[in-house]
Protein backbone atom coordinates (compact mmCIF):
# COMPACT_ATOMS: atom_id res chain seq x y z
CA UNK A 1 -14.98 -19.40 41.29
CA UNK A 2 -11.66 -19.69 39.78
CA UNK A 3 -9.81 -16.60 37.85
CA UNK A 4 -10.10 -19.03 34.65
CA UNK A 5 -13.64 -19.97 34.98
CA UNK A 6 -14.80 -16.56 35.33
CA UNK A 7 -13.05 -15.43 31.77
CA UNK A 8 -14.44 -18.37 30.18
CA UNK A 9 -17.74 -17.60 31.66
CA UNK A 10 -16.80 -13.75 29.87
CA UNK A 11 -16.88 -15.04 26.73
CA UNK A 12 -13.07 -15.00 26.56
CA UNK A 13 -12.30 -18.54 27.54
CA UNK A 14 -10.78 -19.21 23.99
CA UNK A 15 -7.56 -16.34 24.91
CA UNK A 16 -6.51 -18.91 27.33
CA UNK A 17 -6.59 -21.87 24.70
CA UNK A 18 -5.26 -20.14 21.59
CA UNK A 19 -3.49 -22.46 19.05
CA UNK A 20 -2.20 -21.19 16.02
CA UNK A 21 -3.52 -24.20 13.85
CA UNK A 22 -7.31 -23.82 14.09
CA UNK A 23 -10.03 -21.84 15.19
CA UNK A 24 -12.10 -23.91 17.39
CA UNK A 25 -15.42 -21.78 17.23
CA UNK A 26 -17.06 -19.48 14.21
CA UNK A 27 -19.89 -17.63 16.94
CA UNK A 28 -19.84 -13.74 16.75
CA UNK A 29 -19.18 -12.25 19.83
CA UNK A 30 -22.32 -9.78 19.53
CA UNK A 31 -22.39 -6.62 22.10
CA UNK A 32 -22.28 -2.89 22.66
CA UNK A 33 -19.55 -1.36 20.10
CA UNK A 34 -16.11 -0.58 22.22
CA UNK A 35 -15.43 3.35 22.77
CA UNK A 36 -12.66 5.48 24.75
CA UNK A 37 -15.43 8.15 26.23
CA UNK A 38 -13.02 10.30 26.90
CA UNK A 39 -8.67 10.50 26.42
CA UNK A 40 -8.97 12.07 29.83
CA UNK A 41 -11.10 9.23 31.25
CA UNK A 42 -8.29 6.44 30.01
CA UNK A 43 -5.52 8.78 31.23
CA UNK A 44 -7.01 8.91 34.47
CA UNK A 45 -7.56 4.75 34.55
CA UNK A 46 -3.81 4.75 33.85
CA UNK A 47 -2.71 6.90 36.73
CA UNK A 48 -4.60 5.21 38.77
CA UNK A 49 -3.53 1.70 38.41
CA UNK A 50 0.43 2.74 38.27
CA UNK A 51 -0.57 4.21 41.72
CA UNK A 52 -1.50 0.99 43.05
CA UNK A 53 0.91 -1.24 41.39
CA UNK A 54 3.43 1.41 42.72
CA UNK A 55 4.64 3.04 39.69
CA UNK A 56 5.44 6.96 38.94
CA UNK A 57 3.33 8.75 37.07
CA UNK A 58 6.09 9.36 34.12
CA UNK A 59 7.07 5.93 34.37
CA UNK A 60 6.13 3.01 32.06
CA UNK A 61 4.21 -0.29 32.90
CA UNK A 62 5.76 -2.86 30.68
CA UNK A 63 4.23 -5.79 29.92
CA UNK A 64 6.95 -7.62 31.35
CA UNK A 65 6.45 -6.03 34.85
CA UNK A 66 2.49 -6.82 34.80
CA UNK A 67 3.60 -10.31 34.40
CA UNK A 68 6.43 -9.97 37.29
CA UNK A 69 3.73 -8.64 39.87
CA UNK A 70 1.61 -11.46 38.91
CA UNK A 71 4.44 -14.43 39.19
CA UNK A 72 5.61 -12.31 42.86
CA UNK A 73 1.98 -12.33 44.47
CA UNK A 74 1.77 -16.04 43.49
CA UNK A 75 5.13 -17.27 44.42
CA UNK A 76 4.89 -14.90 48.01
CA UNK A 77 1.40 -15.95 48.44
CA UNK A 78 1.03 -11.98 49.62
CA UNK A 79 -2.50 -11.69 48.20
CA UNK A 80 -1.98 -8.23 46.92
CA UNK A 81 -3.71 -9.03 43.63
CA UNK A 82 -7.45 -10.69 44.23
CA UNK A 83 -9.07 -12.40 41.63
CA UNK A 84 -10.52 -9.12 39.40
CA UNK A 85 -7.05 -7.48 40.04
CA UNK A 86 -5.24 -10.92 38.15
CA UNK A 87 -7.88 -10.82 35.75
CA UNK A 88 -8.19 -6.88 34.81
CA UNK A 89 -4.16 -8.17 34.19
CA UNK A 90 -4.77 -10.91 32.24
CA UNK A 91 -7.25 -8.47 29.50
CA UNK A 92 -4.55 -5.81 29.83
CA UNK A 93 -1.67 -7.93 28.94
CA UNK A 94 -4.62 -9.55 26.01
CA UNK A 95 -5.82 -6.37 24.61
CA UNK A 96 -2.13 -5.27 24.56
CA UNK A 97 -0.15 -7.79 22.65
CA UNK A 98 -3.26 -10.25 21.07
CA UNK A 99 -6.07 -7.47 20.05
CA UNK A 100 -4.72 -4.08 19.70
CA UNK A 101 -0.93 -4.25 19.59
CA UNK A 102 1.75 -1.46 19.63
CA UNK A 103 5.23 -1.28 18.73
CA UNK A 104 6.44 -1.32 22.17
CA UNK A 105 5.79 -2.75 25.16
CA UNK A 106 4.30 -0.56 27.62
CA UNK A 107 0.63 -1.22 28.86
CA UNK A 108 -1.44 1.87 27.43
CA UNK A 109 -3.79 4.10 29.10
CA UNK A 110 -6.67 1.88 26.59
CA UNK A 111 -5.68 -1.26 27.90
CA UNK A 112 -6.08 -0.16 31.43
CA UNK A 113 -9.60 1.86 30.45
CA UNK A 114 -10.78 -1.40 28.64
CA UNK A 115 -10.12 -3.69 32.17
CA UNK A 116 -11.68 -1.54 34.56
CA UNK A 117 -14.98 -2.71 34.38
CA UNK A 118 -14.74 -6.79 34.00
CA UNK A 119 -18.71 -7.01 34.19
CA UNK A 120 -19.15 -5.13 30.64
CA UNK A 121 -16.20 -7.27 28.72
CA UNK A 122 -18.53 -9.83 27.37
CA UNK A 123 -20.90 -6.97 26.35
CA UNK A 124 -18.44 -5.73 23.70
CA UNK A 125 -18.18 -5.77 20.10
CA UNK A 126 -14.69 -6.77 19.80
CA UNK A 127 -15.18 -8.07 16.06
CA UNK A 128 -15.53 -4.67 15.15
CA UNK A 129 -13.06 -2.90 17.65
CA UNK A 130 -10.59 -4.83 16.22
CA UNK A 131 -11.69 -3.90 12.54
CA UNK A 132 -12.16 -0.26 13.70
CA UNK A 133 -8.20 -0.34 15.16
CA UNK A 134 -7.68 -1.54 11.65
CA UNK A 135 -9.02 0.65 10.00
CA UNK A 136 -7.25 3.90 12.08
CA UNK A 137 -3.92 1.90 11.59
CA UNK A 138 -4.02 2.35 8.11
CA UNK A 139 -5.19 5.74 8.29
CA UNK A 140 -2.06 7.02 10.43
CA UNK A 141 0.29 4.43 8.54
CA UNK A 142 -0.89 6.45 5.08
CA UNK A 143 -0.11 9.80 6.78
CA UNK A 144 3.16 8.71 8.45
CA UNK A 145 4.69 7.25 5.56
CA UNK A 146 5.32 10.76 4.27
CA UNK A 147 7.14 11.67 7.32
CA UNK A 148 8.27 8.86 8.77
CA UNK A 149 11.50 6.74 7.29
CA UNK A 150 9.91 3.14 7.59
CA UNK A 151 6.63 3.73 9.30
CA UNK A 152 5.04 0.65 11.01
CA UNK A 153 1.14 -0.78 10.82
CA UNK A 154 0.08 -2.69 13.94
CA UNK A 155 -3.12 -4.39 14.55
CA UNK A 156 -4.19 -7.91 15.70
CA UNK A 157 -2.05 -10.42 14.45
CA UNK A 158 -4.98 -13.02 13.99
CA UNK A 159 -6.58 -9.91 11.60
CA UNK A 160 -3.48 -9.30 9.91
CA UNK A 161 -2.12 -12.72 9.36
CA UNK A 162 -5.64 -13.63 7.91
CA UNK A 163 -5.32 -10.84 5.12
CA UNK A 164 -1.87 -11.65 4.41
CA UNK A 165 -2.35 -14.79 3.56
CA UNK A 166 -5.36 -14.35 1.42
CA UNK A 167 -3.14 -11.66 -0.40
CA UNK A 168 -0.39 -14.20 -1.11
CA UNK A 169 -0.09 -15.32 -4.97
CA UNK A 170 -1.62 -18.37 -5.77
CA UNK A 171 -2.86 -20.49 -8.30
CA UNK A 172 -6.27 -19.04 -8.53
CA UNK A 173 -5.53 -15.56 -7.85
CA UNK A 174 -8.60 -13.73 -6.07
CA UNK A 175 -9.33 -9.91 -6.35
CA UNK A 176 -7.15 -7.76 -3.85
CA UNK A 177 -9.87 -6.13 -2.34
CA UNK A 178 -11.62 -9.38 -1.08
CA UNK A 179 -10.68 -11.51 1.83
CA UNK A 180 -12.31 -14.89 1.72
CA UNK A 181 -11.07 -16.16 5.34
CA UNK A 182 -11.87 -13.35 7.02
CA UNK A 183 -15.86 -13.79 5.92
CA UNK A 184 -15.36 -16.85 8.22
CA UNK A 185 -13.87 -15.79 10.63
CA UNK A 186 -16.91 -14.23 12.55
CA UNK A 187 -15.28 -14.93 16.87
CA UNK A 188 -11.99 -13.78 17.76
């Protein structure tokens, strides 16, 4: 079975046709709610996979390098990466830039935890994992702003650019605390 069959049999074949015009589906994803068990249990995942993609511990795995592997193993035909490898990957690369994004670029020790286990992606809640993320954004963005010169809010950009543009002035101006998309927007 291909690698792209197999994440659109996870639920997650829509990543791999995003368009920024439409949504092409309004389905919840339904599923167990998404938790780090542990810090120690990501932290572990982490070492682990710079290990075998032959990184030092203290060193960063950028995004970029992910992607560099990938391109290499293809282009060499060396078969170093099987088909879960590319796709535990693809969701790192995914949860890293399109669901929970950072300010940087480095693959985190969540994004690693999240991909270990392809066979309980689908399972997940992401609706609200991605609302939760939200929500602890804001929380650290309130606190840093009194320590911090210009402090930053990340959080999926689908989210974010929803409740932007339900905040922006309009004609009929709608109450600040609702967002009208979003109550349609029920599949990421």
């Amino acid at each position: 079975m291909s690698q792209r069959t197999r994440i659109n049999n996870m639920n997650f074949g829509g990543l791999l046709q995003i368009r920024a015009d439409k949504l092409v589906s309004r389905e919840m994803l339904s599923g167990e709610e998404l938790s780090l068990h542990t810090n120690q249990e990501a932290c572990k995942a982490l070492s682990d996979f710079k290990d075998f993609i032959g990184l030092q511990e203290a060193e960063d795995v950028h995004t970029k390098y992910l992607q560099e592997i990938w391109e290499a193993d293809i282009e060499l035909d060396s078969r170093m990466l099987d088909d879960n490898m590319c796709i535990k990957i693809f969701f790192m690369i995914a949860s890293n830039k399109l669901l929970f994004p950072s300010s940087d670029n480095n693959i985190r020790a969540k994004d690693v935890y999240l991909a270990r286990n392809l066979y309980r992606l689908p399972t997940m809640n992401w609706c609200k994992a991605v609302t939760d993320e939200i929500q602890e954004a804001a929380r650290t963005w309130r606190l840093d702003r009194t320590t911090k010169v210009s402090p930053s809010i990340t959080g999926c950009t689908f989210f974010l650019l929803i409740v932007y543009l339900d905040n922006l002035r309009c004609k009929h101006q709608i109450n600040h605390k609702d967002i009208p998309r979003a109550k349609y927007l029920i599949k990421i």
